[in-house]
Protein backbone atom coordinates (compact mmCIF):
# COMPACT_ATOMS: atom_id res chain seq x y z
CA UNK A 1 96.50 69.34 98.50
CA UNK A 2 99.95 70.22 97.63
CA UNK A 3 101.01 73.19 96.22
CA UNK A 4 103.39 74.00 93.42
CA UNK A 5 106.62 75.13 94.34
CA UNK A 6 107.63 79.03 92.62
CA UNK A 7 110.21 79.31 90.18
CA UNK A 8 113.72 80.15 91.77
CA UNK A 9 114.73 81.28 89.02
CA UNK A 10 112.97 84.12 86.05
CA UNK A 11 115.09 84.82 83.16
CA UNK A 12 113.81 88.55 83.29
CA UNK A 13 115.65 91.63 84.64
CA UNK A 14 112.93 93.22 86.28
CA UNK A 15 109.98 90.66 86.17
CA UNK A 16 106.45 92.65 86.88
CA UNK A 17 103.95 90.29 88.67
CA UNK A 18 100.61 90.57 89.26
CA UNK A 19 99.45 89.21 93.09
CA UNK A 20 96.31 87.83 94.45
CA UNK A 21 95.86 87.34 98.24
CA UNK A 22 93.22 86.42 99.97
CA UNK A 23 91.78 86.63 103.24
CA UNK A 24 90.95 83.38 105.69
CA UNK A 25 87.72 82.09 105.10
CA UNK A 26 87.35 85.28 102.84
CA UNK A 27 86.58 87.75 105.98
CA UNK A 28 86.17 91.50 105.55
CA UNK A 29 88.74 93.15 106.63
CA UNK A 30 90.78 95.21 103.65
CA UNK A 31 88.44 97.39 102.56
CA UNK A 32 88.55 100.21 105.61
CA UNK A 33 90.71 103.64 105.64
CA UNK A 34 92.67 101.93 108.62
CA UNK A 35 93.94 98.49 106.30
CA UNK A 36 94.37 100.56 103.40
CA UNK A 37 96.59 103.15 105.33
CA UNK A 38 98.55 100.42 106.82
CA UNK A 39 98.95 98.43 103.34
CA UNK A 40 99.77 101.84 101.69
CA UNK A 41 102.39 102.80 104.19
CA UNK A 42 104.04 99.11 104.14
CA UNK A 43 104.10 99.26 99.97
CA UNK A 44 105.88 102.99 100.58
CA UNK A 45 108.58 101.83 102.12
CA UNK A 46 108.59 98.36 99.91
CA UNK A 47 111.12 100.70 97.28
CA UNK A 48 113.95 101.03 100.24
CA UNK A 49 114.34 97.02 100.14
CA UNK A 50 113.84 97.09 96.15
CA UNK A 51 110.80 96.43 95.27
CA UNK A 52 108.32 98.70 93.27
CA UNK A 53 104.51 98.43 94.08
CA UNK A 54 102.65 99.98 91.51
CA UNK A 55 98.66 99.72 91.23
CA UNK A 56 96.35 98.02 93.47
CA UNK A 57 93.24 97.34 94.62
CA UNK A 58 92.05 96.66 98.05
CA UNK A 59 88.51 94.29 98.26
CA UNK A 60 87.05 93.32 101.46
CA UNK A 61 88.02 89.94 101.35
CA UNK A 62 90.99 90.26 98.58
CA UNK A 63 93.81 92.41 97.16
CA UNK A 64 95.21 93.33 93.85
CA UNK A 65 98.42 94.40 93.24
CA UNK A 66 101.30 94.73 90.78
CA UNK A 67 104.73 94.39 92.24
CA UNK A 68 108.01 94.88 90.62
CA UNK A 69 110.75 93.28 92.02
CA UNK A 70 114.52 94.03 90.50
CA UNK A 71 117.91 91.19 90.76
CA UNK A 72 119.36 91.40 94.19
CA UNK A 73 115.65 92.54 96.27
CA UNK A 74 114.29 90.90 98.69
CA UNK A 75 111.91 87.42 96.99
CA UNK A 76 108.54 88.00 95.93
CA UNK A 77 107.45 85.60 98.42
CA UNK A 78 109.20 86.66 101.45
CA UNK A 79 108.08 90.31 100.40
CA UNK A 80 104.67 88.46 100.77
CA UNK A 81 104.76 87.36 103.35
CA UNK A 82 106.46 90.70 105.03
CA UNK A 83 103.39 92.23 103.72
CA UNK A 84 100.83 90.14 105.24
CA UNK A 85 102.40 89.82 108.84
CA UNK A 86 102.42 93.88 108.74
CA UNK A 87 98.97 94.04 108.50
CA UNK A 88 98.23 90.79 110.76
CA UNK A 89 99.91 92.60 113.49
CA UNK A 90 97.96 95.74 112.84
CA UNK A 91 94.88 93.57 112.99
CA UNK A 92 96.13 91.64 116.73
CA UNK A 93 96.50 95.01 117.95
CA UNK A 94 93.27 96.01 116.79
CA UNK A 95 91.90 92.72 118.78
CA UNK A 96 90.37 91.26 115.32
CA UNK A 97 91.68 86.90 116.44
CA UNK A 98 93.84 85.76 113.89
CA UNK A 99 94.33 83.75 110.83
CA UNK A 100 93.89 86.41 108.79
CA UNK A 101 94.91 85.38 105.58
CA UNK A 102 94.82 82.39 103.62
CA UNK A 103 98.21 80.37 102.92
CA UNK A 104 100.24 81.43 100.04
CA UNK A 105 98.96 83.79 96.94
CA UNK A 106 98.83 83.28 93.69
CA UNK A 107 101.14 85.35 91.00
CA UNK A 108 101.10 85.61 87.34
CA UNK A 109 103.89 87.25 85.42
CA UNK A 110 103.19 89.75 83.34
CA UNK A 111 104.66 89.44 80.25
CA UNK A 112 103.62 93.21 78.21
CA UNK A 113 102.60 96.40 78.55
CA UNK A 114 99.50 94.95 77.00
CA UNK A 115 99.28 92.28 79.62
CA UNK A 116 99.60 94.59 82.25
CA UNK A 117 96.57 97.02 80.87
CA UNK A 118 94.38 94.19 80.19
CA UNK A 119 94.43 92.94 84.28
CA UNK A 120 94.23 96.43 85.26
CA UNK A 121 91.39 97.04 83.53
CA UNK A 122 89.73 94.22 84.87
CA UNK A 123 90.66 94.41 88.22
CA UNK A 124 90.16 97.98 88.49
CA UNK A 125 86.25 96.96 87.95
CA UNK A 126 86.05 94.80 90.57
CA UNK A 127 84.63 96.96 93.05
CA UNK A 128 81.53 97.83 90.02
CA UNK A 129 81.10 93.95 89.41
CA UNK A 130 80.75 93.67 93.74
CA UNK A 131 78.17 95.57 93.31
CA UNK A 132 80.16 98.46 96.14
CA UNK A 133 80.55 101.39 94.00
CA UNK A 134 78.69 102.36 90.86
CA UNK A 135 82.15 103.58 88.61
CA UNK A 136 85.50 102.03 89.58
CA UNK A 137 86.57 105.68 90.23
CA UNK A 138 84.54 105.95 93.53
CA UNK A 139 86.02 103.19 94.78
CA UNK A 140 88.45 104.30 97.79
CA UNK A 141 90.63 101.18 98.85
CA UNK A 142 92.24 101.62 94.98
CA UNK A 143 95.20 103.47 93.62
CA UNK A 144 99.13 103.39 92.73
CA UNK A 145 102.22 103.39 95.29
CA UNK A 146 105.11 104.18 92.40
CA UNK A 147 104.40 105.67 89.16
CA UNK A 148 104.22 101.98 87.32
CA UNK A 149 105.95 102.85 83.86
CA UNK A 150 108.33 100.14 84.81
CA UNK A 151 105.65 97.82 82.89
């Protein structure tokens, strides 16, 4: 099947997107303190190359986040794909065989503050719909890299 190709171009200064990305053949292997330290750690240092991470959540199988990425950083999809060859290495060298994750990931733009609330919401309840945690609070693998008032 082929994919659509991204937009080169978005006619917004600071565009906000919010990122799905899934693991191959949806295998377990976010949701631990070690993935969610490396992911955290990665995200940290994502400001020094431009790009704001704001909130996330971590499923087994999945992630959440919300990534801002300013004119003149680094693309949303090599950031991507920086991001998921960080943690595939952490994972080699943890002896877990790749593929790890499945091609691509899917982004929507987020176009309001509204927007932005409304996804968070939901995704933050993803962990209570799972069936892992009984209040979205108790859920560990969640949180925010960069205060996200930039949406």
């Amino acid at each position: 099947m082929n994919r659509l190709s991204r937009l080169d171009i978005i006619f917004i200064e600071a565009p906000v997107y919010f990122i799905t990305a899934c693991t191959e053949k949806r295998r377990h292997l976010l949701a631990n303190d070690d993935a969610h330290e490396v992911f955290r750690r990665f995200c940290s240092l994502a400001r020094g190359r431009g790009v704001l991470v704001g909130r996330y959540v971590l499923m087994p199988d999945h992630l959440h986040l919300f990534v801002c990425i300013p004119p003149g950083a680094v693309g949303l999809s090599m950031w991507m794909k920086s991001l998921k060859n960080t943690m595939s290495k952490h994972w080699r060298e943890h002896g877990i065989e790749a593929p790890h994750w499945q091609k691509g990931f899917f982004d929507h733009l987020i176009r309001s503050g509204e927007s932005h609330a409304e996804k968070w919401k939901y995704v933050r309840e993803n962990p209570v719909r799972a069936g892992l945690v009984e209040k979205a609070e108790d859920w560990p693998h969640a949180g925010a890299i960069q205060p996200d008032s930039w949406t």
